[in-house]
N, C-alpha and C. Protein backbone atom coordinates (compact mmCIF):
# COMPACT_ATOMS: atom_id res chain seq x y z
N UNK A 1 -32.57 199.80 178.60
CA UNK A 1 -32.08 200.40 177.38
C UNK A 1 -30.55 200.42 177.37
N UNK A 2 -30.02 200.92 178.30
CA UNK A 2 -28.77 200.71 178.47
C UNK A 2 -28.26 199.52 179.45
N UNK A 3 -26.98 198.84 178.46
CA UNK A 3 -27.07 197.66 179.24
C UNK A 3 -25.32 197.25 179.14
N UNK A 4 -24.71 198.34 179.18
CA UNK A 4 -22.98 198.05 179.65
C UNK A 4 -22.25 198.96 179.12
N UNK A 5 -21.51 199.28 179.20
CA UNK A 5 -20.43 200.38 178.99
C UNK A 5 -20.04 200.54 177.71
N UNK A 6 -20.00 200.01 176.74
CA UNK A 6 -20.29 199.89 175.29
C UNK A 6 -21.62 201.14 175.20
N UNK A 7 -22.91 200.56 175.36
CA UNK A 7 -24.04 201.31 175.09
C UNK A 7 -23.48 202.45 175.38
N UNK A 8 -23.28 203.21 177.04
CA UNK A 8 -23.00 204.02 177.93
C UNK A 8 -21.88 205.24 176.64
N UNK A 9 -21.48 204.41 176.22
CA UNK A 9 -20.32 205.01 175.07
C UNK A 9 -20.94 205.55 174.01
N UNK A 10 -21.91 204.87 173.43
CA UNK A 10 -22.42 205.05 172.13
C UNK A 10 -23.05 206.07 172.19
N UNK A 11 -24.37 206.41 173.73
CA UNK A 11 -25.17 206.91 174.04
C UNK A 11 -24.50 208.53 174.16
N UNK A 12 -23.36 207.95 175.25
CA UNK A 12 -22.68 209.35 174.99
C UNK A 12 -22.35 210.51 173.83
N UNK A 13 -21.86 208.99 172.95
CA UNK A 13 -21.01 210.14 171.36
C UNK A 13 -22.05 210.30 170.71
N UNK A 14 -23.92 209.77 171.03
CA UNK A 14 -24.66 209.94 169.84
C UNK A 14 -25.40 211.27 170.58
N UNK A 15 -25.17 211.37 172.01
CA UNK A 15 -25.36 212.86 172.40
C UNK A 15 -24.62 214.20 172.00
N UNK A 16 -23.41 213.61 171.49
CA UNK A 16 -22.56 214.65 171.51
C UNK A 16 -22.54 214.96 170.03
N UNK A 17 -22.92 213.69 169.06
CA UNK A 17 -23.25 214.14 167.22
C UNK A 17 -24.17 215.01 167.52
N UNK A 18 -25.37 214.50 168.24
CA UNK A 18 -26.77 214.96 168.13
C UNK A 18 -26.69 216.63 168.34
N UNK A 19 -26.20 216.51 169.62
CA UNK A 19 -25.90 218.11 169.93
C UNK A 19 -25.23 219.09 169.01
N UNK A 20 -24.15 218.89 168.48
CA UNK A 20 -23.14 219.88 167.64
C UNK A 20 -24.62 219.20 166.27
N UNK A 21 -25.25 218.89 165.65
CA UNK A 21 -26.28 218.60 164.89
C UNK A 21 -27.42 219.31 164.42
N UNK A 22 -27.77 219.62 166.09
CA UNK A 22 -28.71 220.50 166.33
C UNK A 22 -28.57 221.75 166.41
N UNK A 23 -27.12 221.81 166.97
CA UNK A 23 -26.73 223.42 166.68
C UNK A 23 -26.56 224.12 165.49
N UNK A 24 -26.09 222.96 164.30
CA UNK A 24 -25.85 223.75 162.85
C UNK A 24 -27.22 223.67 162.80
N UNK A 25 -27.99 222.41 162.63
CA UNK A 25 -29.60 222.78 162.37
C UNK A 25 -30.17 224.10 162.54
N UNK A 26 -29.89 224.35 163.89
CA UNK A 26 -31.10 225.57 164.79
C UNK A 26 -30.45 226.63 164.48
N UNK A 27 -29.21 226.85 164.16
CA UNK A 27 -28.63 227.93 163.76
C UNK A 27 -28.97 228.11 162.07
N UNK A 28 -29.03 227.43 161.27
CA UNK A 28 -29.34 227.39 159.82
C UNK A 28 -30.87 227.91 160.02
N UNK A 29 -31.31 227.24 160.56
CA UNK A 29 -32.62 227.71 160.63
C UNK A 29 -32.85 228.91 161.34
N UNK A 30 -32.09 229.85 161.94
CA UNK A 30 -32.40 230.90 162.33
C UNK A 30 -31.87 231.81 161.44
N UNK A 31 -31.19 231.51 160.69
CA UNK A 31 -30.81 232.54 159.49
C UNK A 31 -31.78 232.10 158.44
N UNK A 32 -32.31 231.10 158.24
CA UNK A 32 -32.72 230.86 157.26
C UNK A 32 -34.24 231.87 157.20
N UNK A 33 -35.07 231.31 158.69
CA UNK A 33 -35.91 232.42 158.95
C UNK A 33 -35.78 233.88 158.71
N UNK A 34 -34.71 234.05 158.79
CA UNK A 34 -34.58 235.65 159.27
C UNK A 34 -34.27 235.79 157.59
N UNK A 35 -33.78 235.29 156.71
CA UNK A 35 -33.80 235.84 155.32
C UNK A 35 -35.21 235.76 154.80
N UNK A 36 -35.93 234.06 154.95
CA UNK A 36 -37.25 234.22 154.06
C UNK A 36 -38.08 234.74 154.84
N UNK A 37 -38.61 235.03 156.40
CA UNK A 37 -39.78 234.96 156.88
C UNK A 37 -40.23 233.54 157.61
N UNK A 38 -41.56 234.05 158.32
CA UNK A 38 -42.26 233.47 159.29
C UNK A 38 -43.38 232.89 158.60
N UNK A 39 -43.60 233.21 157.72
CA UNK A 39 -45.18 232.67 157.16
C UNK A 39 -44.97 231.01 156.96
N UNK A 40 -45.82 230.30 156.60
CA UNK A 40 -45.80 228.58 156.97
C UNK A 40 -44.60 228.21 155.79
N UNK A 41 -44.84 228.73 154.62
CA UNK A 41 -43.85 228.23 153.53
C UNK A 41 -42.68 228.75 153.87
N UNK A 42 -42.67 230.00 154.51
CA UNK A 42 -40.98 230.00 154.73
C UNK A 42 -40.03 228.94 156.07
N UNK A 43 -41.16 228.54 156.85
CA UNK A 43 -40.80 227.82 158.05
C UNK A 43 -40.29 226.68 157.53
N UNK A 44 -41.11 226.20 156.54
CA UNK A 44 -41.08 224.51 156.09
C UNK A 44 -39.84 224.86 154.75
N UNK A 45 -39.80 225.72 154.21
CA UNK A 45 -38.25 226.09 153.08
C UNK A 45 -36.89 226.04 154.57
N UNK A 46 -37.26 226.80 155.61
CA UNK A 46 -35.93 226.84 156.55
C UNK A 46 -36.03 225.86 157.00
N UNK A 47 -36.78 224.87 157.43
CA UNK A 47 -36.72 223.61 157.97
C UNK A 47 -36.36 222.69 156.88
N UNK A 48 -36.53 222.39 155.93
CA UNK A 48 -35.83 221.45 155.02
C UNK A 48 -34.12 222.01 154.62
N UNK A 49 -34.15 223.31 154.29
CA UNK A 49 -32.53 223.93 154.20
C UNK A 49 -31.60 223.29 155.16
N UNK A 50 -32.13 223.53 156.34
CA UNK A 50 -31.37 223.63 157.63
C UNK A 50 -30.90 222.04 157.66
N UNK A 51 -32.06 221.08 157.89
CA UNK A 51 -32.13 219.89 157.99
C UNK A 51 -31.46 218.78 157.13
N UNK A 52 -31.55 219.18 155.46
CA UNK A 52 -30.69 218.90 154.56
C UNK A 52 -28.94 218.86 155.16
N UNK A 53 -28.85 219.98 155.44
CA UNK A 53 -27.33 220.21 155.70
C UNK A 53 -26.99 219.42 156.93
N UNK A 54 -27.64 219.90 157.79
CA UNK A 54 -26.90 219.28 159.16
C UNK A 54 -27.07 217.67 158.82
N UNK A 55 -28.20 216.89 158.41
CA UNK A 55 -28.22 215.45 158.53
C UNK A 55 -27.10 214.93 157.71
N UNK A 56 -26.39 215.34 157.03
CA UNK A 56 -25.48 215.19 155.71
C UNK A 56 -24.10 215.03 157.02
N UNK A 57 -24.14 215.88 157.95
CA UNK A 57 -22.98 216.11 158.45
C UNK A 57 -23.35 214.82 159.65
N UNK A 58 -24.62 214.95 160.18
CA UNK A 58 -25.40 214.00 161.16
C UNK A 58 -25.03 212.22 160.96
N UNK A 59 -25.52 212.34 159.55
CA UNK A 59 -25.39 210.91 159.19
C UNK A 59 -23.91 210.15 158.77
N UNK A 60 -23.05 211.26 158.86
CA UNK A 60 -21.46 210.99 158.52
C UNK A 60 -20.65 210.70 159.79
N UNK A 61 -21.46 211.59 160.89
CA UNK A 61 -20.98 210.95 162.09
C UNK A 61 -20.88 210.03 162.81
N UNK A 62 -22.56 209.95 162.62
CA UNK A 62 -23.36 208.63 163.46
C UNK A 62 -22.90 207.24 162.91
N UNK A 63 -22.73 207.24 161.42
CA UNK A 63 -22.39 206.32 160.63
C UNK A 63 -20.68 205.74 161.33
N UNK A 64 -19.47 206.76 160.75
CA UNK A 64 -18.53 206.58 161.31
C UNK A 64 -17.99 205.94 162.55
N UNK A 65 -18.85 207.01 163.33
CA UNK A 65 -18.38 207.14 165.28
C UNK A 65 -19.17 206.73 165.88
N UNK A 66 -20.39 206.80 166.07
CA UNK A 66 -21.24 206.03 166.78
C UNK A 66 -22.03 204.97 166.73
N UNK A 67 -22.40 204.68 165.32
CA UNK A 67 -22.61 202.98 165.35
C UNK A 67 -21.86 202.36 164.29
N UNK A 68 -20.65 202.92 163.55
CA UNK A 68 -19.95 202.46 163.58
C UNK A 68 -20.23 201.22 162.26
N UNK A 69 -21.34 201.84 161.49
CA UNK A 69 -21.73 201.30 160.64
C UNK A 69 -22.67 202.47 159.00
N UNK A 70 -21.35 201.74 157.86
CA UNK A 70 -22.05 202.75 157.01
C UNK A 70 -22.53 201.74 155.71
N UNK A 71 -23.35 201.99 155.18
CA UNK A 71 -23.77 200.76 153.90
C UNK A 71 -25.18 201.71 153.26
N UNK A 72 -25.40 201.52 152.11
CA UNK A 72 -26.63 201.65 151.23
C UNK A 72 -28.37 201.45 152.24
N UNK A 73 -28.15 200.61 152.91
CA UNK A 73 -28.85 200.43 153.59
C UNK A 73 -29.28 201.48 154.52
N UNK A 74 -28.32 201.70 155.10
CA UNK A 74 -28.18 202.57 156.50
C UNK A 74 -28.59 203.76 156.04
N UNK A 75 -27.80 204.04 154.78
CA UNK A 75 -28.02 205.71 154.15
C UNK A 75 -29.26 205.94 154.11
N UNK A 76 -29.76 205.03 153.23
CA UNK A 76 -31.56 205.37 152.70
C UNK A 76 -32.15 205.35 154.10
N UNK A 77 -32.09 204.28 155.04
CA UNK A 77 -32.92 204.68 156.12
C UNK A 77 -32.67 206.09 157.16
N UNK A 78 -31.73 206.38 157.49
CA UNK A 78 -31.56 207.18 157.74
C UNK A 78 -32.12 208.76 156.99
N UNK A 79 -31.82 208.59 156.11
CA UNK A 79 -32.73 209.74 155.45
C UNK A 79 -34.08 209.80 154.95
N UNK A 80 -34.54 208.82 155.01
CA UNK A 80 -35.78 208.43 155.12
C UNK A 80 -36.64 208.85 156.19
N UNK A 81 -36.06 209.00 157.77
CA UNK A 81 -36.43 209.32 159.06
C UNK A 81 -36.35 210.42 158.95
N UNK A 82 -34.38 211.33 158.09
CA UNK A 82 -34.91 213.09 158.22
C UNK A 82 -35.85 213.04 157.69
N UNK A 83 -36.58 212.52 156.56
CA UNK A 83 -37.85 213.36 155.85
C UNK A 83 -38.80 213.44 156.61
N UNK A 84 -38.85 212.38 157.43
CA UNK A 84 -40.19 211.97 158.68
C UNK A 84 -39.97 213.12 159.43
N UNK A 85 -39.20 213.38 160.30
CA UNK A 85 -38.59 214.29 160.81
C UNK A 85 -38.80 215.67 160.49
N UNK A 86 -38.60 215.92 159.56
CA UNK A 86 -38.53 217.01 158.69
C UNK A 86 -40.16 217.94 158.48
N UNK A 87 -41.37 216.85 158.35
CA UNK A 87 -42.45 216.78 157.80
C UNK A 87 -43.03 217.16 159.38
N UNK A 88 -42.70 216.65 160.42
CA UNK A 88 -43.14 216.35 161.84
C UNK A 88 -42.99 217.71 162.31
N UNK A 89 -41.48 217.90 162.15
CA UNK A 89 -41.02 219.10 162.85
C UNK A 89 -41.65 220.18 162.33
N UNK A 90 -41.26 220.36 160.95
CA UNK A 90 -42.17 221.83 160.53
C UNK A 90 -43.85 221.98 160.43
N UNK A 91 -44.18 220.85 160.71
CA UNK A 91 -45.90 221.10 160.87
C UNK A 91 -46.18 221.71 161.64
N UNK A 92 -45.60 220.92 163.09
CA UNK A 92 -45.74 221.12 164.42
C UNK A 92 -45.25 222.81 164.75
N UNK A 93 -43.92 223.06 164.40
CA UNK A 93 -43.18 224.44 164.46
C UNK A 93 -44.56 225.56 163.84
N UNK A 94 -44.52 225.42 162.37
CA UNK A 94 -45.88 225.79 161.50
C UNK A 94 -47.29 226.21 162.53
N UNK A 95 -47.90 224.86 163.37
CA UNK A 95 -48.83 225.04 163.65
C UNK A 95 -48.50 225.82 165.21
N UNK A 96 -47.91 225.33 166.10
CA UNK A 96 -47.90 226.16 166.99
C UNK A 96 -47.50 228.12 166.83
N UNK A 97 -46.97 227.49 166.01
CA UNK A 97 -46.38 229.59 165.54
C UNK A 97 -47.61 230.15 165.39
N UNK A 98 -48.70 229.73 164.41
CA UNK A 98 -49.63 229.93 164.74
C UNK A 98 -50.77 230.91 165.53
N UNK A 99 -50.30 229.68 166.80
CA UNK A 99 -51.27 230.19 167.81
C UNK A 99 -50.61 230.81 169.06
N UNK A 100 -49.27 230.36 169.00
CA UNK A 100 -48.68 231.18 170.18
C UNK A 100 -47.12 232.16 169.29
N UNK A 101 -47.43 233.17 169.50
CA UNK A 101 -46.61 233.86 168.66
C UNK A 101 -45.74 234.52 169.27
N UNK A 102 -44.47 233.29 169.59
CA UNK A 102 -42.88 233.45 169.77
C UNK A 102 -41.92 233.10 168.45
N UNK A 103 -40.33 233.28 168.88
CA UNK A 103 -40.06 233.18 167.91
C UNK A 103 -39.76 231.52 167.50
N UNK A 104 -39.97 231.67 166.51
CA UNK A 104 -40.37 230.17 166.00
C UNK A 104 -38.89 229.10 166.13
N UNK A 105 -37.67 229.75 166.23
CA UNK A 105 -36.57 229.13 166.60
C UNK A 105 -36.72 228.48 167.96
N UNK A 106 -37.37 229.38 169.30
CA UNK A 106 -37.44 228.30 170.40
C UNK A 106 -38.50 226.88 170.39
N UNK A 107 -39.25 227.68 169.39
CA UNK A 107 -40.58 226.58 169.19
C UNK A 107 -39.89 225.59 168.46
N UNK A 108 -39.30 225.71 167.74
CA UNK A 108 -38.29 224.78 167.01
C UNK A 108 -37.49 223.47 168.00
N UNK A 109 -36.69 224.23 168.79
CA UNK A 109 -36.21 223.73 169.81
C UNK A 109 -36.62 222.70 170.46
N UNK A 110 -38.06 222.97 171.13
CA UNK A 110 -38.71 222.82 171.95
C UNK A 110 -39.08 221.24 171.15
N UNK A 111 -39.56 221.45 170.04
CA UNK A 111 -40.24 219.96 169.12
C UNK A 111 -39.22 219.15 169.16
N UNK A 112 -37.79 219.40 168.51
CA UNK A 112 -36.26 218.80 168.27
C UNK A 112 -36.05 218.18 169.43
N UNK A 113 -36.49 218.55 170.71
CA UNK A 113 -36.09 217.67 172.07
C UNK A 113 -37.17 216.92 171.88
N UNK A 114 -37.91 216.56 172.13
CA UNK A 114 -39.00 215.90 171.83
C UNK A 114 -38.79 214.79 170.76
N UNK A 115 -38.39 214.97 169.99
CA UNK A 115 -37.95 213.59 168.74
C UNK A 115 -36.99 213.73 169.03
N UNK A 116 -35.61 213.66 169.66
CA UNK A 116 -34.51 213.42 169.99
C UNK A 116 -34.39 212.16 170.48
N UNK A 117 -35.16 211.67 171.69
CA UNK A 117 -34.88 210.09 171.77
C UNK A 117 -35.59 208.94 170.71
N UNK A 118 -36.34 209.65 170.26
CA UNK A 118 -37.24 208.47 169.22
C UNK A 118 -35.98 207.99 168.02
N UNK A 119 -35.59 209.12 167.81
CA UNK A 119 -34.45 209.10 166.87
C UNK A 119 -33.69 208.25 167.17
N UNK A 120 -32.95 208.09 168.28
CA UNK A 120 -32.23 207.25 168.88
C UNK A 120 -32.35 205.36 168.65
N UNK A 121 -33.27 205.53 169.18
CA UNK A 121 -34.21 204.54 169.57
C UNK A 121 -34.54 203.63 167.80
N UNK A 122 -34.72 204.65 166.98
CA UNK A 122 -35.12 204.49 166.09
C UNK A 122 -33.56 203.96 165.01
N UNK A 123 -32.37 204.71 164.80
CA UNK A 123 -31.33 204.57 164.57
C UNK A 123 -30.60 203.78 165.55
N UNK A 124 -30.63 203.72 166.11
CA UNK A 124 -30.03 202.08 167.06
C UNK A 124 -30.84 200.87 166.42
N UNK A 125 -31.96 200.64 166.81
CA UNK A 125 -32.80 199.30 166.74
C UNK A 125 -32.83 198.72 165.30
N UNK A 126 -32.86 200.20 164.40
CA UNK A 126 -33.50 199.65 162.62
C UNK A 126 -32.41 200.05 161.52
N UNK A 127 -31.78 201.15 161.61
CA UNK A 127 -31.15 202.22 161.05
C UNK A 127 -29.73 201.44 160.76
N UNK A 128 -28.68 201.41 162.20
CA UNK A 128 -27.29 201.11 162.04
C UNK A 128 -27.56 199.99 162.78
N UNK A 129 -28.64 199.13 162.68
CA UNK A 129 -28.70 197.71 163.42
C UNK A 129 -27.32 196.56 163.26
């Protein structure tokens, strides 16, 4: 996957979008919870709020600084994946809250690492190809 100091670079700064990314995310979404509630519609209203915003800031980075490529193309796919994303995360968040009843921000967390490299993987290969 990685294959020279170039990658090693990219990999780095798309850790370091990703991260400051996830923090406005998980933080939006913990206010967002804490205004509407826990019930499934308020999870999936704070998960699209949250997600809206940060990818706006996400996709301005990644575009810019890390691959270094921005076009019509790139945009739509890229936001095309938050929606995937978006749909994935709050099901999953949704359904586990559920059945194990913590607060739904670590459960949050917990999914967001989990699609973190697909993302990658996914925005490298198809996205900012």
């Amino acid at each position: 996957m990685i294959k020279n100091k170039e990658e090693i670079k990219r990999v780095l700064k798309y850790i370091l979008s990703s991260g400051t990314s996830f923090l406005l995310d998980i933080g939006l979404f913990t206010v967002f919870t804490f205004l509407f509630g826990k019930d499934t519609k308020a999870i999936f209203l704070s998960t699209i709020l949250a997600r809206v915003l940060s990818s706006i800031y996400n996709y301005y980075i990644n575009s810019k600084i890390v691959f270094q490529k921005k076009n019509k193309k790139s945009m739509l796919g890229y936001f095309t994946l938050v929606v995937v994303q978006m749909i994935v995360s709050a099901s999953l968040v949704s359904f586990v809250e559920k059945y194990i009843k913590i607060f739904p921000t670590f459960i949050k967390i917990m999914i967001d690492i989990m699609i973190f490299i697909v993302n990658y993987i996914v925005q490298k290969e198809i996205i900012f190809k």
